[in-house]
C-alpha atoms as a PDB file:
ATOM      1  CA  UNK A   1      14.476   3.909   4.128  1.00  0.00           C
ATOM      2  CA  UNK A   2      13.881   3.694   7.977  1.00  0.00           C
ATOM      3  CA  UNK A   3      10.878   3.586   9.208  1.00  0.00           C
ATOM      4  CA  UNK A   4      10.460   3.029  12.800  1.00  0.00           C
ATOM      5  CA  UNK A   5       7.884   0.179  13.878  1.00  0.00           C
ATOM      6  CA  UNK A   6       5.281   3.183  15.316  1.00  0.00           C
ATOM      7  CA  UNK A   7       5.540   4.717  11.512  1.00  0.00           C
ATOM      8  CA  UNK A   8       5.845   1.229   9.985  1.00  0.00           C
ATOM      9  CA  UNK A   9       2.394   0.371  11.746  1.00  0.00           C
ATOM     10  CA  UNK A  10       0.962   3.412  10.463  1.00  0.00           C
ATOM     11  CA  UNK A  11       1.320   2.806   6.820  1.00  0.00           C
ATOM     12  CA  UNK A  12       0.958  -1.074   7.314  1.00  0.00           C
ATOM     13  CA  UNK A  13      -2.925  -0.451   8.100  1.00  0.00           C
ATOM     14  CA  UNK A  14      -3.725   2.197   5.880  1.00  0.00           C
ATOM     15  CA  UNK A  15      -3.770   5.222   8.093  1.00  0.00           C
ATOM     16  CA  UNK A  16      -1.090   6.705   5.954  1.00  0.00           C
ATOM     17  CA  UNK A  17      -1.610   6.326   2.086  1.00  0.00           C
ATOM     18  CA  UNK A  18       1.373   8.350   0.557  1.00  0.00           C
ATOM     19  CA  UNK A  19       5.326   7.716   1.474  1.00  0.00           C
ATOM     20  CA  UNK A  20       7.697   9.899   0.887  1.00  0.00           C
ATOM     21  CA  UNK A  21      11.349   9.282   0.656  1.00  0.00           C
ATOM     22  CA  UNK A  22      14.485  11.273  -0.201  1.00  0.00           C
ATOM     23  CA  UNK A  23      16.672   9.667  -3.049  1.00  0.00           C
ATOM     24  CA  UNK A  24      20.266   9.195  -2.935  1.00  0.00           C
ATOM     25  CA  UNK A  25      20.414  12.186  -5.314  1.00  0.00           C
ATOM     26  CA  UNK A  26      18.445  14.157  -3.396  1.00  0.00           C
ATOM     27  CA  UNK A  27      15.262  13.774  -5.348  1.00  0.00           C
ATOM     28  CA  UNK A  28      12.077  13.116  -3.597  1.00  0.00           C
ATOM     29  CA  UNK A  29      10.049  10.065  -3.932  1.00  0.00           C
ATOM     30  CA  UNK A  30       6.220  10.230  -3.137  1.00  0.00           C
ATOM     31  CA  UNK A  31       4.506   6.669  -3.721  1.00  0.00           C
ATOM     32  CA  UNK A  32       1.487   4.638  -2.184  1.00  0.00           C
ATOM     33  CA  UNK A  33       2.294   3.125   0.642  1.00  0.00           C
ATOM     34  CA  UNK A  34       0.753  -0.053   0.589  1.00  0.00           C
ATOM     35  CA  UNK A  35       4.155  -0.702  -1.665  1.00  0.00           C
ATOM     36  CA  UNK A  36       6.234  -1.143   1.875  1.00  0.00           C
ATOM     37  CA  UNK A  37       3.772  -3.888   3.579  1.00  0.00           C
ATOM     38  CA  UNK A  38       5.920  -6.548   2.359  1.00  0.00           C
ATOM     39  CA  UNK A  39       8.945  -4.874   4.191  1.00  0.00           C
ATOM     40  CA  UNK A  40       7.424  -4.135   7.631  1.00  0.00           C
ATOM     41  CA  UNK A  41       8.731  -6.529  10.424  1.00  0.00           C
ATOM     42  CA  UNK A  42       9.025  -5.722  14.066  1.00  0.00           C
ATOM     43  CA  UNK A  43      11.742  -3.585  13.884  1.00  0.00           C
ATOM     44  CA  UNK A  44       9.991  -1.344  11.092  1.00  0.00           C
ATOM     45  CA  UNK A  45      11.540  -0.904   7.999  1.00  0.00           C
ATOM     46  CA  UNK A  46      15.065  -0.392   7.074  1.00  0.00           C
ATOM     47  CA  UNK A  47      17.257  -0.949   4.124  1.00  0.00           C
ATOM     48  CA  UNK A  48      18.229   0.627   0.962  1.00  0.00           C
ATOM     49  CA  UNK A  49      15.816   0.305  -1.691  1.00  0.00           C
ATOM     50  CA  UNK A  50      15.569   0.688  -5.629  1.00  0.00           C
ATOM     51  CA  UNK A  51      12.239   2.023  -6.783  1.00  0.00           C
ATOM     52  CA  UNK A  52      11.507   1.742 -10.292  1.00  0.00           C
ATOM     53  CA  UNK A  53       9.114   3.923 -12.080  1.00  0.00           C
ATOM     54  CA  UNK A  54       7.637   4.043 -15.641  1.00  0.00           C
ATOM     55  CA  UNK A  55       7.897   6.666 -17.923  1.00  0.00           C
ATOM     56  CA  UNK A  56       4.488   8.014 -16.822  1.00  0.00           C
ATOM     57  CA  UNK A  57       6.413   8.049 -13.042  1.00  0.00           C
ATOM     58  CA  UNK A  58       3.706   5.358 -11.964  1.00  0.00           C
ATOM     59  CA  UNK A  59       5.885   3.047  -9.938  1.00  0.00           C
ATOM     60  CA  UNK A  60       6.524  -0.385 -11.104  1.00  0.00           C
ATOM     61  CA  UNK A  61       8.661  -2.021  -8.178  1.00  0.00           C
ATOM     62  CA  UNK A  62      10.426  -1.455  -4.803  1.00  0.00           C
ATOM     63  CA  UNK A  63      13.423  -4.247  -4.001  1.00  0.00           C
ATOM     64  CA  UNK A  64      15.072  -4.526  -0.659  1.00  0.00           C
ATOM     65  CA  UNK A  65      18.930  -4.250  -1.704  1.00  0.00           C
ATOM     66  CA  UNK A  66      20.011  -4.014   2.060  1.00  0.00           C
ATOM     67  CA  UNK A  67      18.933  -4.180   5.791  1.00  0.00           C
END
């Protein structure tokens, strides 16, 4: 995920509710954004993430696995 620190801000106050993301695979990820607080620092976000769903696709987790 990259988000740069104008988009990071965005989500980070609640102006944007819903990230998306594109999957390794391809797939694409929709999920409430105040999930990515914890990652925002000054330079955004950035990394490679796992996201973990249930079987209802309600997500469980995100963990940074890279910056």
């Amino acid at each position: 995920m990259h988000l740069t620190p104008e988009q990071a801000l965005r989500y980070y106050q609640g102006m944007a509710k819903t990230v998306i993301v594109t999957a390794e695979t391809g797939q694409r990820l929709s999920f409430p954004a105040e999930h990515i607080r914890q990652f925002v620092d000054s330079r955004g976000v950035n990394g490679l993430f796992s996201i973990e769903f249930d079987d209802n696709n309600k997500l469980i987790g995100i963990t940074r696995l890279t910056h």
